[in-house]
C-alpha atoms as a PDB file:
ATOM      1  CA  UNK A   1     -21.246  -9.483 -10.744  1.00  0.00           C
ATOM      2  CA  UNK A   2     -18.125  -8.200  -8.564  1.00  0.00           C
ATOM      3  CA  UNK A   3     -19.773  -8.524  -5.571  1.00  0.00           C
ATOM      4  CA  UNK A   4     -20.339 -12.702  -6.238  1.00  0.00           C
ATOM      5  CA  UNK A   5     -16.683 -12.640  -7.351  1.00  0.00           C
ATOM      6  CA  UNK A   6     -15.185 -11.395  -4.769  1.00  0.00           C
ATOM      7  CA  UNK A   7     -17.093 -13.401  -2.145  1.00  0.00           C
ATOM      8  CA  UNK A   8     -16.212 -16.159  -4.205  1.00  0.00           C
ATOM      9  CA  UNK A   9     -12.713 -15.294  -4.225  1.00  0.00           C
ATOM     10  CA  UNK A  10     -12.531 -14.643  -0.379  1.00  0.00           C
ATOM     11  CA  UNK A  11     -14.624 -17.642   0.468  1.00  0.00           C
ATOM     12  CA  UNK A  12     -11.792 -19.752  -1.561  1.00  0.00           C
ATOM     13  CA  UNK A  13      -8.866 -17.870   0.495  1.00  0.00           C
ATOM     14  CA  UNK A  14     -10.877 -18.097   3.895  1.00  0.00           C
ATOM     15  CA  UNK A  15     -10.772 -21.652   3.100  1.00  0.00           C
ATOM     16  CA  UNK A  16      -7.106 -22.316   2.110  1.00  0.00           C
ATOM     17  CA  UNK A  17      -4.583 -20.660   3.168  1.00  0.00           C
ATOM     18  CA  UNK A  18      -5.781 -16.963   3.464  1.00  0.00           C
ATOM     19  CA  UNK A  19      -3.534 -15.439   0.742  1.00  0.00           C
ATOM     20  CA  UNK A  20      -4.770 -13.301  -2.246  1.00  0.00           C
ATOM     21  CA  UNK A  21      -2.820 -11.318  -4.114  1.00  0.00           C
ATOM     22  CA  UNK A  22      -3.683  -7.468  -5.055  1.00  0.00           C
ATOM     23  CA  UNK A  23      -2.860  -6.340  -8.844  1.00  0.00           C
ATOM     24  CA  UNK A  24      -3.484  -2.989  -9.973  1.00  0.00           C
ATOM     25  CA  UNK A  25      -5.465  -2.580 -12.842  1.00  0.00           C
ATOM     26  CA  UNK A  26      -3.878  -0.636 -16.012  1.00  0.00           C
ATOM     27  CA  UNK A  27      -4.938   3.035 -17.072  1.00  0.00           C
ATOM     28  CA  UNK A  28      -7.975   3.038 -18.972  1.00  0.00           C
ATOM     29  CA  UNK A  29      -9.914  -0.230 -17.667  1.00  0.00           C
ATOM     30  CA  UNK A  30     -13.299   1.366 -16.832  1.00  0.00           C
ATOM     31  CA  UNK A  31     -14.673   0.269 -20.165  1.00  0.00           C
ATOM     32  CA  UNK A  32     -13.833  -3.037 -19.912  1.00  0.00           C
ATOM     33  CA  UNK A  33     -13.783  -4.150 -15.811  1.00  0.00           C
ATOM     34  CA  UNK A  34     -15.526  -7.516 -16.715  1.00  0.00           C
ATOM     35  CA  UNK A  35     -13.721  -8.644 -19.044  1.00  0.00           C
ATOM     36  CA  UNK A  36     -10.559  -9.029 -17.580  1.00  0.00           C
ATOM     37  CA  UNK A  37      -8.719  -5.536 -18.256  1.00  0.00           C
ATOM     38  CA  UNK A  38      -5.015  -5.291 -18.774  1.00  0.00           C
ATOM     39  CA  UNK A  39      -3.160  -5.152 -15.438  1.00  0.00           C
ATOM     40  CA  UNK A  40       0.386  -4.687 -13.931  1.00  0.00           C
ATOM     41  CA  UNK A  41       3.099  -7.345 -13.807  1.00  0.00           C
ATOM     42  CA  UNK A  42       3.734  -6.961 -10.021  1.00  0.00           C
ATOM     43  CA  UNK A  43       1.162  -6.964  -7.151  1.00  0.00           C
ATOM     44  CA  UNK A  44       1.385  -7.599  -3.777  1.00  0.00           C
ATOM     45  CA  UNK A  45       0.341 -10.959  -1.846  1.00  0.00           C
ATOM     46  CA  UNK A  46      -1.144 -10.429   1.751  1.00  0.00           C
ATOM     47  CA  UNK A  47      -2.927 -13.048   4.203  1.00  0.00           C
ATOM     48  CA  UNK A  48      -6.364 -12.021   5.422  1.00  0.00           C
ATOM     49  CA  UNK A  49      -5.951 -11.344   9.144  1.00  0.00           C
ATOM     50  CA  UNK A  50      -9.571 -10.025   9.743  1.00  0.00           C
ATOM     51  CA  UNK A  51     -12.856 -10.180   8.092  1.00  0.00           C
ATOM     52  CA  UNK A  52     -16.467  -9.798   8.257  1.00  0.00           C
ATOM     53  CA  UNK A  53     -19.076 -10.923   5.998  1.00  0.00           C
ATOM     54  CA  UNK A  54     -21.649  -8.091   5.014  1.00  0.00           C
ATOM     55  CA  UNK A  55     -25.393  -8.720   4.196  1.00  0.00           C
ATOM     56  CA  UNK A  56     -24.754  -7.902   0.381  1.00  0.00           C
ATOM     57  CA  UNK A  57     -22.668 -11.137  -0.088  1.00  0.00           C
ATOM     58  CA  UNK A  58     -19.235  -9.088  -0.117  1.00  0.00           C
ATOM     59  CA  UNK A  59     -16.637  -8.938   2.484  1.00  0.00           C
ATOM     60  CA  UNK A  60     -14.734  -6.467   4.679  1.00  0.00           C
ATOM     61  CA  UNK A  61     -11.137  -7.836   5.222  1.00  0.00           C
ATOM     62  CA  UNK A  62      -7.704  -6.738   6.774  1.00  0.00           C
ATOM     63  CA  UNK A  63      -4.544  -8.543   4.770  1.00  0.00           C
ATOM     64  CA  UNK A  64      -1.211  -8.229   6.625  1.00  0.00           C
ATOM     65  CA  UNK A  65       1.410  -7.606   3.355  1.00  0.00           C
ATOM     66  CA  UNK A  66       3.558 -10.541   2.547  1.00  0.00           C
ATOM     67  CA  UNK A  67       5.254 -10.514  -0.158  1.00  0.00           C
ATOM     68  CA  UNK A  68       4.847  -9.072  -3.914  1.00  0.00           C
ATOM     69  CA  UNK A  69       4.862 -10.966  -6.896  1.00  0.00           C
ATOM     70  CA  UNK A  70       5.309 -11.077 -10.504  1.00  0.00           C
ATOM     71  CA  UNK A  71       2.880 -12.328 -12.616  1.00  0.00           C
ATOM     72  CA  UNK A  72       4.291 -15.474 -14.719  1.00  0.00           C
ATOM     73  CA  UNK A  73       0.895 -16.286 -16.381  1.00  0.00           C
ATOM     74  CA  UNK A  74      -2.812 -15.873 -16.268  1.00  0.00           C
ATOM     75  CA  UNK A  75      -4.286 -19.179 -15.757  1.00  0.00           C
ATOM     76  CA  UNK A  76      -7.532 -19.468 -17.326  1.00  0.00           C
ATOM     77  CA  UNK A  77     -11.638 -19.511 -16.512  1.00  0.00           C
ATOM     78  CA  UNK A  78     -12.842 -19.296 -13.313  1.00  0.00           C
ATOM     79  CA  UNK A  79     -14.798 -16.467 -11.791  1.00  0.00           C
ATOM     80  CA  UNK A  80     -12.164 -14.687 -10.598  1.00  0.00           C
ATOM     81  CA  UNK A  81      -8.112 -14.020 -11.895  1.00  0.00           C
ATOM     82  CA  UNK A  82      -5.909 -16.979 -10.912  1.00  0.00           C
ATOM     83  CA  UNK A  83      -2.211 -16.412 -11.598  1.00  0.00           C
ATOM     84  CA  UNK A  84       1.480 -18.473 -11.288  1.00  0.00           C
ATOM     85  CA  UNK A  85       3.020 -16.025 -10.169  1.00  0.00           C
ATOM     86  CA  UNK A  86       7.438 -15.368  -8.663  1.00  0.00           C
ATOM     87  CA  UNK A  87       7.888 -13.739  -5.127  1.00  0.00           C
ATOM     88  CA  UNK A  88      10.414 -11.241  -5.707  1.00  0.00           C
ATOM     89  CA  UNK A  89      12.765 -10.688  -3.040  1.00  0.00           C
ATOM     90  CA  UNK A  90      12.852  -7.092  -1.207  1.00  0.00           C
ATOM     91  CA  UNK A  91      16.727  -6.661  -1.607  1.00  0.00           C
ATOM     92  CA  UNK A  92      17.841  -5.063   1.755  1.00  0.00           C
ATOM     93  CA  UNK A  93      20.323  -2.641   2.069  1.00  0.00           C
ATOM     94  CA  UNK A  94      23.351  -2.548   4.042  1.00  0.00           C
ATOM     95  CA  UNK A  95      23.495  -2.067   8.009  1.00  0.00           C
ATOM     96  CA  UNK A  96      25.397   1.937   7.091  1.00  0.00           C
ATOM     97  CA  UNK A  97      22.557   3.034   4.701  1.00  0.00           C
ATOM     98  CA  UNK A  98      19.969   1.539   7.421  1.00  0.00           C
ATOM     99  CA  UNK A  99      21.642   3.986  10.395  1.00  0.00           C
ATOM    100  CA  UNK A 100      21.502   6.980   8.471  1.00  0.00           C
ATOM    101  CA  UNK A 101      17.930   6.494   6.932  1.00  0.00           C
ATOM    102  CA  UNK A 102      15.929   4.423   9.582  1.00  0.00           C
ATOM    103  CA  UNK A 103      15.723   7.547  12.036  1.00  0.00           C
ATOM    104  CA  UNK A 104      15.380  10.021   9.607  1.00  0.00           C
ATOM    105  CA  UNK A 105      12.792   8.073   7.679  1.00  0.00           C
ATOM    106  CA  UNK A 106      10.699   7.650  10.778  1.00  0.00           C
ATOM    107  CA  UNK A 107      11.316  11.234  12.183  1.00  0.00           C
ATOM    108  CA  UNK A 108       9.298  12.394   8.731  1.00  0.00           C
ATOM    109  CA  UNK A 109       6.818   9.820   8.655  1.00  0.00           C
ATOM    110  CA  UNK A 110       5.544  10.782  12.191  1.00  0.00           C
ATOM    111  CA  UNK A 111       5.244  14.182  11.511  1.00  0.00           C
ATOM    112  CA  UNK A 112       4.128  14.130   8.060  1.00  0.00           C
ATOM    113  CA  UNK A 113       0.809  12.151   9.704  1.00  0.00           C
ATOM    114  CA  UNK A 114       0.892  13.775  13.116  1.00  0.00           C
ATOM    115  CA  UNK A 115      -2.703  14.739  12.858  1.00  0.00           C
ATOM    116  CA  UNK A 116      -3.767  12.938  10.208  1.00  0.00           C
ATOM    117  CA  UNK A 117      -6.688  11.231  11.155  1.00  0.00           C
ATOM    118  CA  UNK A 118      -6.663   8.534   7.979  1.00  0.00           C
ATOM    119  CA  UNK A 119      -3.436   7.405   9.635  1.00  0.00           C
ATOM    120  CA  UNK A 120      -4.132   3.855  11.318  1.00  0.00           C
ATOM    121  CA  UNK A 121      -0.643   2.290  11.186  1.00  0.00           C
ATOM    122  CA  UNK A 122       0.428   2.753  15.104  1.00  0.00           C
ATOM    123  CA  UNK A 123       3.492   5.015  14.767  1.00  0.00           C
ATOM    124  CA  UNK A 124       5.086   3.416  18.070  1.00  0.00           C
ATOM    125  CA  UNK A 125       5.376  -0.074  16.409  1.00  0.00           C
ATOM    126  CA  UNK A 126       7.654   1.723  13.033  1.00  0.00           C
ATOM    127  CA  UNK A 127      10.844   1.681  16.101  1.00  0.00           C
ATOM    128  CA  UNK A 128      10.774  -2.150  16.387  1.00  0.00           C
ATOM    129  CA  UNK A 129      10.612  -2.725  12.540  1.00  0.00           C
ATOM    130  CA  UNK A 130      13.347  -4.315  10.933  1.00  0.00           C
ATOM    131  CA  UNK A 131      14.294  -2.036   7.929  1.00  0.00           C
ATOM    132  CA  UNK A 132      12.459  -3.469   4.988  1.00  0.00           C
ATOM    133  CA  UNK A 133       9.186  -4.035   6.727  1.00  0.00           C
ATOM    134  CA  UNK A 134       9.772  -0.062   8.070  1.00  0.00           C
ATOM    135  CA  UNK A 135       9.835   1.080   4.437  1.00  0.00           C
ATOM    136  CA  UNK A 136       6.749  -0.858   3.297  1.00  0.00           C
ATOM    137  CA  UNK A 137       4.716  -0.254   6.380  1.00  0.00           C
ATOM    138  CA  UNK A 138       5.480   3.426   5.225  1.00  0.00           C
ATOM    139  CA  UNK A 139       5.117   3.126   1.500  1.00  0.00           C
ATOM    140  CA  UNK A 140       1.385   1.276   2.429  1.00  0.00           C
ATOM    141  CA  UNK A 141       0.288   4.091   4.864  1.00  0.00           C
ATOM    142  CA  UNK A 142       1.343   7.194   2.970  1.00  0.00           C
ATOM    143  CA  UNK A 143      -1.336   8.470   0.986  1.00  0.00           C
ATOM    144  CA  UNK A 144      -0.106   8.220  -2.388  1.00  0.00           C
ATOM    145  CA  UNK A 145      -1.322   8.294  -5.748  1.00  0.00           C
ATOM    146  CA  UNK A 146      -1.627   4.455  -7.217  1.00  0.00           C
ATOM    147  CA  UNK A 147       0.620   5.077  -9.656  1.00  0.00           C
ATOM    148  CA  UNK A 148       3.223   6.546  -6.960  1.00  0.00           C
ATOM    149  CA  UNK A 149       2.596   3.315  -5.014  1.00  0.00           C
ATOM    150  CA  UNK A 150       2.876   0.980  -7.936  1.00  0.00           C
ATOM    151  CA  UNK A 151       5.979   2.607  -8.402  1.00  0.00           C
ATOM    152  CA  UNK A 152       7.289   2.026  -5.479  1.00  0.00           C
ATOM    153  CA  UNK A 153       5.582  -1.639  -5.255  1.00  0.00           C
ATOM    154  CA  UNK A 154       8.013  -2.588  -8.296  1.00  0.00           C
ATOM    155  CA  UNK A 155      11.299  -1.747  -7.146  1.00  0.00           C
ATOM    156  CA  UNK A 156      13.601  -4.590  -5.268  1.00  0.00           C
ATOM    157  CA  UNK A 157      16.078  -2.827  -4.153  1.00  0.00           C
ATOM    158  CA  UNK A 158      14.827  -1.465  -1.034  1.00  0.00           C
ATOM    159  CA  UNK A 159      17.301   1.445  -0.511  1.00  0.00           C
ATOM    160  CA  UNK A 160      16.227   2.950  -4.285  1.00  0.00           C
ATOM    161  CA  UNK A 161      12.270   2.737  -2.426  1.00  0.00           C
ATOM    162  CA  UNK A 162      13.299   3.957   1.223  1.00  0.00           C
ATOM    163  CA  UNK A 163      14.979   7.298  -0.993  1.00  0.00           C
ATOM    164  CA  UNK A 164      12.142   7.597  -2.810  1.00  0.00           C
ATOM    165  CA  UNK A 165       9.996   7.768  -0.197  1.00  0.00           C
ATOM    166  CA  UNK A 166      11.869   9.758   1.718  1.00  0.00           C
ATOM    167  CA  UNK A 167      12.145  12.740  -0.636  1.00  0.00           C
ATOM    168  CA  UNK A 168       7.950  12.271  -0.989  1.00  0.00           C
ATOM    169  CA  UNK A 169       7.720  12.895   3.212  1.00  0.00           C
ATOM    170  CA  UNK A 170      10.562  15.710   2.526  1.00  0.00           C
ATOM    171  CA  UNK A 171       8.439  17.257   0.269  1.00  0.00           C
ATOM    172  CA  UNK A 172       5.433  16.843   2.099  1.00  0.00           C
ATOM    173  CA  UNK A 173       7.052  18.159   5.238  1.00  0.00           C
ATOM    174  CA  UNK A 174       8.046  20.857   3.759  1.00  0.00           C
ATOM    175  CA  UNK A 175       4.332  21.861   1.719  1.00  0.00           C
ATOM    176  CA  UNK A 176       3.372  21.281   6.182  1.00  0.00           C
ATOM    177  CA  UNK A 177       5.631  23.777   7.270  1.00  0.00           C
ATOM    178  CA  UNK A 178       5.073  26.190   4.323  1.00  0.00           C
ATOM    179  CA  UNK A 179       1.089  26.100   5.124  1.00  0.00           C
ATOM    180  CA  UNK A 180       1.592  26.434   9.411  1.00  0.00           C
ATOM    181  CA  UNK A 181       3.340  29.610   8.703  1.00  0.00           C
ATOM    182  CA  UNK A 182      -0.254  30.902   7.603  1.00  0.00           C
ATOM    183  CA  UNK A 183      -2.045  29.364  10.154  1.00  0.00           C
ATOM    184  CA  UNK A 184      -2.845  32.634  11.699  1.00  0.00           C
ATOM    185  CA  UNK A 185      -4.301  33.858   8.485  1.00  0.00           C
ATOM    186  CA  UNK A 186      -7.186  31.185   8.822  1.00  0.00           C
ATOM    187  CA  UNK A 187     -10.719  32.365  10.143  1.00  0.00           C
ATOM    188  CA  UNK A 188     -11.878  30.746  13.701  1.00  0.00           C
ATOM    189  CA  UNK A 189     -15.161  30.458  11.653  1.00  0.00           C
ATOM    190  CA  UNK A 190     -14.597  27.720   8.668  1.00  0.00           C
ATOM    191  CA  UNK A 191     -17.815  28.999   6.553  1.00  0.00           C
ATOM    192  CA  UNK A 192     -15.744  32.315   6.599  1.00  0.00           C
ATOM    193  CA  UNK A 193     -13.450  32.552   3.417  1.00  0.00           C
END
Protein backbone atom coordinates (compact mmCIF):
# COMPACT_ATOMS: atom_id res chain seq x y z
CA UNK A 1 0.00 0.00 0.00
CA UNK A 2 2.84 2.78 0.58
CA UNK A 3 4.60 1.92 -2.25
CA UNK A 4 1.22 2.80 -4.71
CA UNK A 5 0.92 5.92 -2.53
CA UNK A 6 3.82 7.30 -2.86
CA UNK A 7 4.14 6.75 -6.62
CA UNK A 8 0.89 8.19 -6.69
CA UNK A 9 1.90 11.07 -4.78
CA UNK A 10 5.16 11.69 -6.84
CA UNK A 11 3.49 11.01 -10.13
CA UNK A 12 0.95 14.01 -9.06
CA UNK A 13 4.08 16.37 -8.09
CA UNK A 14 6.15 15.21 -11.26
CA UNK A 15 3.19 16.46 -12.98
CA UNK A 16 2.48 19.88 -11.34
CA UNK A 17 4.69 21.77 -10.01
CA UNK A 18 7.24 19.39 -8.29
CA UNK A 19 6.57 20.41 -4.64
CA UNK A 20 5.69 17.97 -1.76
CA UNK A 21 5.91 18.70 1.50
CA UNK A 22 7.71 16.34 4.27
CA UNK A 23 5.82 16.01 7.82
CA UNK A 24 7.18 14.03 10.49
CA UNK A 25 5.12 11.56 11.89
CA UNK A 26 4.32 11.74 15.85
CA UNK A 27 5.89 9.25 18.50
CA UNK A 28 4.13 6.13 18.60
CA UNK A 29 2.63 5.77 14.89
CA UNK A 30 3.89 2.25 14.06
CA UNK A 31 0.55 0.80 15.04
CA UNK A 32 -1.39 2.81 13.07
CA UNK A 33 0.85 3.99 9.65
CA UNK A 34 -2.30 3.46 7.42
CA UNK A 35 -4.52 5.10 8.93
CA UNK A 36 -3.32 8.39 8.93
CA UNK A 37 -1.22 8.69 12.33
CA UNK A 38 -0.97 11.90 14.25
CA UNK A 39 1.79 14.14 12.84
CA UNK A 40 3.64 17.48 13.50
CA UNK A 41 2.28 20.95 12.75
CA UNK A 42 5.38 22.06 10.74
CA UNK A 43 7.14 20.22 7.84
CA UNK A 44 9.19 21.25 5.29
CA UNK A 45 8.20 21.86 1.45
CA UNK A 46 10.99 20.95 -1.17
CA UNK A 47 10.78 20.71 -5.16
CA UNK A 48 11.93 17.41 -6.63
CA UNK A 49 15.14 18.20 -8.50
CA UNK A 50 16.01 14.52 -9.44
CA UNK A 51 14.29 11.28 -9.71
CA UNK A 52 14.21 7.87 -10.96
CA UNK A 53 11.48 5.49 -11.19
CA UNK A 54 12.35 1.93 -9.70
CA UNK A 55 10.86 -1.41 -11.00
CA UNK A 56 8.72 -1.80 -7.70
CA UNK A 57 6.46 1.20 -8.67
CA UNK A 58 8.25 3.59 -6.02
CA UNK A 59 10.57 6.37 -6.64
CA UNK A 60 14.08 7.60 -5.78
CA UNK A 61 14.00 11.49 -5.64
CA UNK A 62 16.30 14.51 -4.64
CA UNK A 63 14.03 17.69 -3.26
CA UNK A 64 16.01 20.96 -3.01
CA UNK A 65 14.38 22.55 0.57
CA UNK A 66 12.09 25.44 0.04
CA UNK A 67 10.35 26.50 2.50
CA UNK A 68 8.54 24.93 5.76
CA UNK A 69 5.09 25.10 6.52
CA UNK A 70 2.45 24.91 9.01
CA UNK A 71 -0.24 22.77 8.68
CA UNK A 72 -3.71 24.83 8.59
CA UNK A 73 -5.90 21.72 7.86
CA UNK A 74 -6.00 18.20 6.63
CA UNK A 75 -8.05 18.14 3.60
CA UNK A 76 -9.79 15.00 3.21
CA UNK A 77 -9.75 11.40 1.06
CA UNK A 78 -7.43 10.79 -1.38
CA UNK A 79 -4.66 8.25 -1.32
CA UNK A 80 -2.26 10.22 0.04
CA UNK A 81 -2.24 13.46 2.89
CA UNK A 82 -3.24 16.72 1.18
CA UNK A 83 -2.89 19.77 3.42
CA UNK A 84 -3.59 23.95 3.31
CA UNK A 85 -0.93 24.67 4.73
CA UNK A 86 1.16 28.74 5.85
CA UNK A 87 4.89 29.19 4.73
CA UNK A 88 6.47 30.49 7.69
CA UNK A 89 9.08 32.92 7.18
CA UNK A 90 12.85 32.02 8.31
CA UNK A 91 13.34 35.33 10.34
CA UNK A 92 17.01 36.37 9.57
CA UNK A 93 19.18 37.82 11.87
CA UNK A 94 21.06 40.90 11.79
CA UNK A 95 24.29 41.57 9.53
CA UNK A 96 26.56 41.69 13.44
CA UNK A 97 25.20 38.27 14.64
CA UNK A 98 25.85 36.93 10.88
CA UNK A 99 29.87 38.10 11.13
CA UNK A 100 30.47 36.54 14.27
CA UNK A 101 28.58 33.18 13.61
CA UNK A 102 28.86 32.57 9.75
CA UNK A 103 32.72 31.68 10.05
CA UNK A 104 32.58 30.04 13.12
CA UNK A 105 29.54 28.04 12.15
CA UNK A 106 31.24 26.83 9.03
CA UNK A 107 34.76 26.34 10.64
CA UNK A 108 32.78 23.46 12.89
CA UNK A 109 30.67 22.11 10.34
CA UNK A 110 33.73 21.23 8.12
CA UNK A 111 35.49 19.60 10.64
CA UNK A 112 32.81 17.98 12.47
CA UNK A 113 32.25 15.96 8.83
CA UNK A 114 35.84 16.05 7.65
CA UNK A 115 35.85 12.37 7.06
CA UNK A 116 32.57 11.57 7.25
CA UNK A 117 31.74 9.69 4.40
CA UNK A 118 27.61 10.13 4.78
CA UNK A 119 28.46 13.78 4.20
CA UNK A 120 27.20 14.74 0.53
CA UNK A 121 26.49 18.47 0.95
CA UNK A 122 29.79 19.98 -0.94
CA UNK A 123 31.46 21.90 1.92
CA UNK A 124 32.98 24.53 -0.68
CA UNK A 125 29.46 25.76 -1.72
CA UNK A 126 28.50 26.59 2.55
CA UNK A 127 31.11 30.07 1.72
CA UNK A 128 28.72 31.45 -0.96
CA UNK A 129 25.52 30.83 1.15
CA UNK A 130 23.62 33.62 2.25
CA UNK A 131 23.09 33.12 6.06
CA UNK A 132 19.75 31.44 6.39
CA UNK A 133 20.22 28.96 3.61
CA UNK A 134 23.95 28.30 5.50
CA UNK A 135 22.09 27.29 8.67
CA UNK A 136 19.56 24.97 6.99
CA UNK A 137 21.96 23.44 4.56
CA UNK A 138 23.70 22.60 7.98
CA UNK A 139 20.74 21.71 10.12
CA UNK A 140 19.69 19.14 6.88
CA UNK A 141 23.23 17.54 6.66
CA UNK A 142 24.07 17.05 10.31
CA UNK A 143 23.15 13.78 11.42
CA UNK A 144 20.68 14.40 13.97
CA UNK A 145 18.14 12.66 15.77
CA UNK A 146 14.44 13.51 14.16
CA UNK A 147 13.37 14.91 17.04
CA UNK A 148 16.65 17.24 17.20
CA UNK A 149 15.81 18.18 13.59
CA UNK A 150 12.14 18.76 14.13
CA UNK A 151 13.29 20.93 16.68
CA UNK A 152 15.19 22.86 14.87
CA UNK A 153 12.67 22.67 11.71
CA UNK A 154 10.12 24.69 14.05
CA UNK A 155 11.94 27.60 15.09
CA UNK A 156 11.68 31.07 12.90
CA UNK A 157 13.99 32.89 14.25
CA UNK A 158 17.02 31.81 12.58
CA UNK A 159 19.68 33.11 15.05
CA UNK A 160 17.81 30.91 18.11
CA UNK A 161 18.52 27.70 15.22
CA UNK A 162 22.13 28.85 13.98
CA UNK A 163 22.98 28.78 18.24
CA UNK A 164 21.50 25.75 18.55
CA UNK A 165 23.25 24.19 16.10
CA UNK A 166 26.22 25.52 16.83
CA UNK A 167 26.55 24.27 20.42
CA UNK A 168 25.45 20.54 18.74
CA UNK A 169 28.90 20.85 16.27
CA UNK A 170 30.66 22.31 19.62
CA UNK A 171 29.79 19.40 21.30
CA UNK A 172 30.46 17.13 18.66
CA UNK A 173 33.84 18.69 18.05
CA UNK A 174 34.71 18.36 21.15
CA UNK A 175 33.43 14.23 21.72
CA UNK A 176 36.17 14.36 18.02
CA UNK A 177 38.93 15.71 19.77
CA UNK A 178 38.34 13.80 23.06
CA UNK A 179 38.36 10.33 20.94
CA UNK A 180 41.77 11.44 18.51
CA UNK A 181 43.61 11.75 21.69
CA UNK A 182 43.23 7.80 21.87
CA UNK A 183 43.82 7.18 18.51
CA UNK A 184 47.05 5.53 19.28
CA UNK A 185 45.35 3.19 21.64
CA UNK A 186 43.43 1.58 18.59
CA UNK A 187 44.74 -1.85 17.11
CA UNK A 188 46.09 -1.69 13.27
CA UNK A 189 44.00 -4.95 13.18
CA UNK A 190 40.05 -3.97 13.61
CA UNK A 191 38.97 -7.75 14.60
CA UNK A 192 41.50 -7.06 17.50
CA UNK A 193 39.63 -5.61 20.64
Amino acid sequence: MGGKIHLQMVTHALSADRRIGMVLLKPGWEPVYYERPPIHAVGGMGEITEYRQLENEEFDIILRGLSRYRIIEELPGGSYRVARVQLLPDIGPGSKFVGQFAGELVSCFREVVKESVANELNLDVLTRLDFVALVNAVCSSLDLDVREKQSLLELDQVKVRAERILVLLRQRLFQKRCLQKFNHLRPQDPRVN
